[in-house]
N, C-alpha and C. Protein backbone atom coordinates (compact mmCIF):
# COMPACT_ATOMS: atom_id res chain seq x y z
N UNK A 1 0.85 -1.18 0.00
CA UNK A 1 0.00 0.00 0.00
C UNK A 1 0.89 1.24 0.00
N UNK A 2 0.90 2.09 -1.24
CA UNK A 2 1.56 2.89 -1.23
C UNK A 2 0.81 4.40 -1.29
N UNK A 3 0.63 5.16 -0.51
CA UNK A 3 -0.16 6.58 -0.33
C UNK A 3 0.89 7.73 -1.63
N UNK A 4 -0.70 8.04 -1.88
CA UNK A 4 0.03 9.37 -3.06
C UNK A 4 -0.06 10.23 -2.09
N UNK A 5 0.62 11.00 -2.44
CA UNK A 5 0.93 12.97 -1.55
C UNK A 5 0.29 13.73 -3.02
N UNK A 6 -0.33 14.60 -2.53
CA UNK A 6 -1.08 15.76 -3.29
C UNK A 6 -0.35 17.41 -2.27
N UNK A 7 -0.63 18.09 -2.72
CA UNK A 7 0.03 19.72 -2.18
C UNK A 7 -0.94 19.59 -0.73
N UNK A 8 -2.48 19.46 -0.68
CA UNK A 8 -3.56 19.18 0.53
C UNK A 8 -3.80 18.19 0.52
N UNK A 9 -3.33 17.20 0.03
CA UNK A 9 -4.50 15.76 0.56
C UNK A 9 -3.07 14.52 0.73
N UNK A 10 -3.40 13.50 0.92
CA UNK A 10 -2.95 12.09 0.97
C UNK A 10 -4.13 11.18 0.34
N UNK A 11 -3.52 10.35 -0.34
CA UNK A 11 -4.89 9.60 -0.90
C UNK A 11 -4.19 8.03 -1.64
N UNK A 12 -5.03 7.44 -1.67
CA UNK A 12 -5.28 5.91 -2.29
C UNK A 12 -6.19 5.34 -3.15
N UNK A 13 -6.46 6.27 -4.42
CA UNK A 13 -7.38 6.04 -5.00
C UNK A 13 -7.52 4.87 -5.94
N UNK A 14 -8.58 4.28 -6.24
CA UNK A 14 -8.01 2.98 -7.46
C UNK A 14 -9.67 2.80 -7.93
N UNK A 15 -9.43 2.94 -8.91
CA UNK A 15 -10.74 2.55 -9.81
C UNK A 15 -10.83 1.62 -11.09
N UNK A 16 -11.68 1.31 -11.14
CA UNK A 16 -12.21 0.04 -12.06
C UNK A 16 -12.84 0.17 -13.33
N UNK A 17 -12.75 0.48 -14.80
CA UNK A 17 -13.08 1.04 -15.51
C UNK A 17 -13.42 0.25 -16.56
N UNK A 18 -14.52 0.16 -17.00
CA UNK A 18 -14.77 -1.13 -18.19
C UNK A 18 -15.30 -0.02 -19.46
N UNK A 19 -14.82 -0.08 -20.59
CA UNK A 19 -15.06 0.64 -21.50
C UNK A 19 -15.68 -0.15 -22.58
N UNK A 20 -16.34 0.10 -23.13
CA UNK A 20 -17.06 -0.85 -24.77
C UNK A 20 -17.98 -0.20 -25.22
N UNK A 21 -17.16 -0.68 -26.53
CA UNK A 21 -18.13 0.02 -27.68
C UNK A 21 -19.65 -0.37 -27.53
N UNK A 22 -19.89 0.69 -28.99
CA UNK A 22 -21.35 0.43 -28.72
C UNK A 22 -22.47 -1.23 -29.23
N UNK A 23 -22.66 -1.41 -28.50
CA UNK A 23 -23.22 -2.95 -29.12
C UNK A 23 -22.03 -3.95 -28.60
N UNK A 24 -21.45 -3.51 -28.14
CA UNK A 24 -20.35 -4.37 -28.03
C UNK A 24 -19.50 -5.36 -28.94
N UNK A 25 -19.83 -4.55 -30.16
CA UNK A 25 -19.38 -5.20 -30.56
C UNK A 25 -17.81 -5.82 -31.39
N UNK A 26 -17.07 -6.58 -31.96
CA UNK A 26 -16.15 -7.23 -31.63
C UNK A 26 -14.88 -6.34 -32.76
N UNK A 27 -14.75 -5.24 -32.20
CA UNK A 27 -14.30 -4.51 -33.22
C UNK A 27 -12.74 -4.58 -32.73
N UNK A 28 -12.69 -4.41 -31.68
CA UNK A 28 -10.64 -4.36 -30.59
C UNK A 28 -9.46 -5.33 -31.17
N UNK A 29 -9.90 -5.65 -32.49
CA UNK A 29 -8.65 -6.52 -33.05
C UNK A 29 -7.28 -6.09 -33.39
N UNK A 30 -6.23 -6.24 -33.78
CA UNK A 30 -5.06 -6.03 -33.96
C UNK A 30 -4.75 -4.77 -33.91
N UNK A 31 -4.23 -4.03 -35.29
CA UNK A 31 -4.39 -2.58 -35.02
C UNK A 31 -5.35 -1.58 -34.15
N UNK A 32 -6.04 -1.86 -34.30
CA UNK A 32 -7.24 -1.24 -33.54
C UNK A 32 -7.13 -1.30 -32.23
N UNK A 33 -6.79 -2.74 -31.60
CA UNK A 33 -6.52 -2.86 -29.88
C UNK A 33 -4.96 -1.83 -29.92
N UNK A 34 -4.04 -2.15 -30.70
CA UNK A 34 -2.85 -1.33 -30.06
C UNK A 34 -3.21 0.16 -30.08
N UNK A 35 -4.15 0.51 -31.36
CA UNK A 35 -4.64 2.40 -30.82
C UNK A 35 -4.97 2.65 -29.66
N UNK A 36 -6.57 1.69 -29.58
CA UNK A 36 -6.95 2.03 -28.35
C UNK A 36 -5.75 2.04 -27.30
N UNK A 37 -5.27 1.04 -27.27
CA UNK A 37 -4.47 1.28 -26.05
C UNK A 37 -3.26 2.37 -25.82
N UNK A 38 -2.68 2.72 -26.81
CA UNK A 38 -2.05 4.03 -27.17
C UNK A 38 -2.87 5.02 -26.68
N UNK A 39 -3.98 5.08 -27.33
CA UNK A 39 -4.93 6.41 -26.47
C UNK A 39 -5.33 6.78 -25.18
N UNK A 40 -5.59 5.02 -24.82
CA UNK A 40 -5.67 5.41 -23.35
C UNK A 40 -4.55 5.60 -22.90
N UNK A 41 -3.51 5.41 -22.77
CA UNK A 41 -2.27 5.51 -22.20
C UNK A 41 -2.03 7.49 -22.23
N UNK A 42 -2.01 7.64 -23.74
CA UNK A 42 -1.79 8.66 -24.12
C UNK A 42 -2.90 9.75 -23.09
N UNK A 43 -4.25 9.57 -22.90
CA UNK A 43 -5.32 10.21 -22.30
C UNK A 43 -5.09 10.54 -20.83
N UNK A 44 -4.41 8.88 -19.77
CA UNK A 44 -3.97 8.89 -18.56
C UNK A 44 -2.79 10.07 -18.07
N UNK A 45 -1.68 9.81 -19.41
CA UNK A 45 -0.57 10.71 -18.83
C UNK A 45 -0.93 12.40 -19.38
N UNK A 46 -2.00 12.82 -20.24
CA UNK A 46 -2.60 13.90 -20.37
C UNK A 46 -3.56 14.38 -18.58
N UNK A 47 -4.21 13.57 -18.41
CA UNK A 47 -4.66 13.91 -17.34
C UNK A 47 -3.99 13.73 -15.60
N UNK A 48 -3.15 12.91 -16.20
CA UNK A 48 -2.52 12.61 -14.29
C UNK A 48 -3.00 11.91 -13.64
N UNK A 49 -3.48 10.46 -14.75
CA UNK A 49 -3.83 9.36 -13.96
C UNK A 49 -2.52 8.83 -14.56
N UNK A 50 -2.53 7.89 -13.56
CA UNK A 50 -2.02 6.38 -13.36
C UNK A 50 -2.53 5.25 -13.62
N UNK A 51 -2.23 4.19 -14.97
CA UNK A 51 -2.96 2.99 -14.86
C UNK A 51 -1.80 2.21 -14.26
N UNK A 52 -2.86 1.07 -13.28
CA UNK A 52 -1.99 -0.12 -12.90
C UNK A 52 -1.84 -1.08 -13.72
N UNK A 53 -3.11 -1.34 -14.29
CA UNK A 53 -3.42 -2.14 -15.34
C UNK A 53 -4.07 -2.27 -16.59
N UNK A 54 -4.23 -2.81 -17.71
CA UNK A 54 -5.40 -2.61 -18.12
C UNK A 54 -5.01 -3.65 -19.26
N UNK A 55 -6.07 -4.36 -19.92
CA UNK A 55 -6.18 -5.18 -20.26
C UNK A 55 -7.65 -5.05 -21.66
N UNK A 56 -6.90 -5.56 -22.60
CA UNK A 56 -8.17 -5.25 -23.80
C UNK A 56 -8.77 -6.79 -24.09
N UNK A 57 -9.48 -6.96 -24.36
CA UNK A 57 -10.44 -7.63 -25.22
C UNK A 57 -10.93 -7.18 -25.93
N UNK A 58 -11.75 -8.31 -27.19
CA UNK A 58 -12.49 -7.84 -28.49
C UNK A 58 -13.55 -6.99 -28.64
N UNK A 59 -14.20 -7.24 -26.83
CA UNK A 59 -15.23 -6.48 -27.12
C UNK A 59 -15.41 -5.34 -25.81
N UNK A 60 -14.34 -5.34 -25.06
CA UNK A 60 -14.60 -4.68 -24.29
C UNK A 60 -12.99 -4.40 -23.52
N UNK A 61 -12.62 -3.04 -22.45
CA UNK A 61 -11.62 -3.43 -22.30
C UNK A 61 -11.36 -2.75 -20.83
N UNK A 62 -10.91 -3.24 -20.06
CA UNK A 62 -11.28 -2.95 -18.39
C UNK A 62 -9.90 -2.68 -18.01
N UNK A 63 -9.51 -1.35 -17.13
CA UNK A 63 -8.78 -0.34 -16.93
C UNK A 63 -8.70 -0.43 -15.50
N UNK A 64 -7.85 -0.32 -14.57
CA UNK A 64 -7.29 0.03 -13.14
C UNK A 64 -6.72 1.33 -12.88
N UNK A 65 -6.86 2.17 -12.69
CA UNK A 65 -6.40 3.48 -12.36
C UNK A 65 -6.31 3.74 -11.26
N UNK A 66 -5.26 4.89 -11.12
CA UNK A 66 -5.43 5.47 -9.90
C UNK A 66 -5.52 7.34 -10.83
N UNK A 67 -6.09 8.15 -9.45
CA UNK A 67 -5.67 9.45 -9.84
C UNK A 67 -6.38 9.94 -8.55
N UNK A 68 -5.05 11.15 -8.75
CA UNK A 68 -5.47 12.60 -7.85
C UNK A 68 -6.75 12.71 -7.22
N UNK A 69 -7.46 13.34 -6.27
CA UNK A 69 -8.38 13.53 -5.53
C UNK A 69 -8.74 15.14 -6.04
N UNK A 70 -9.52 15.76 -6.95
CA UNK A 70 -10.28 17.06 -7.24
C UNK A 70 -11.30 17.00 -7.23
């Protein structure tokens, strides 16, 4: 268990994030899974999250984060 420091706070945040298209349907194949995942990556270090994990599938693709307390 490792505590983030913020300028006012201390915190341990971690969230669970399942993303999918619409219909779910089976679109996350090859090129397409490495964008997505480029983007999210790219989106996390734009905003000042942290993923721990994250993991794609075809039709859906579920994310671990942490971030800041605002």
């Amino acid at each position: 268990m490792v505590l983030q420091r913020a300028s006012h706070a201390v915190y341990e945040t971690k969230y669970n994030l399942v993303w999918a298209p619409k219909y779910r349907k089976w679109v996350l194949r090859e090129s397409i899974r490495d964008r997505v995942g480029d983007l999210f990556r790219e989106i996390a270090e734009h905003h000042g999250f942290e993923i721990e994990e994250m993991e794609i599938a075809i039709d859906h693709v579920h994310i671990f984060l942490s971030f800041p307390p605002r």
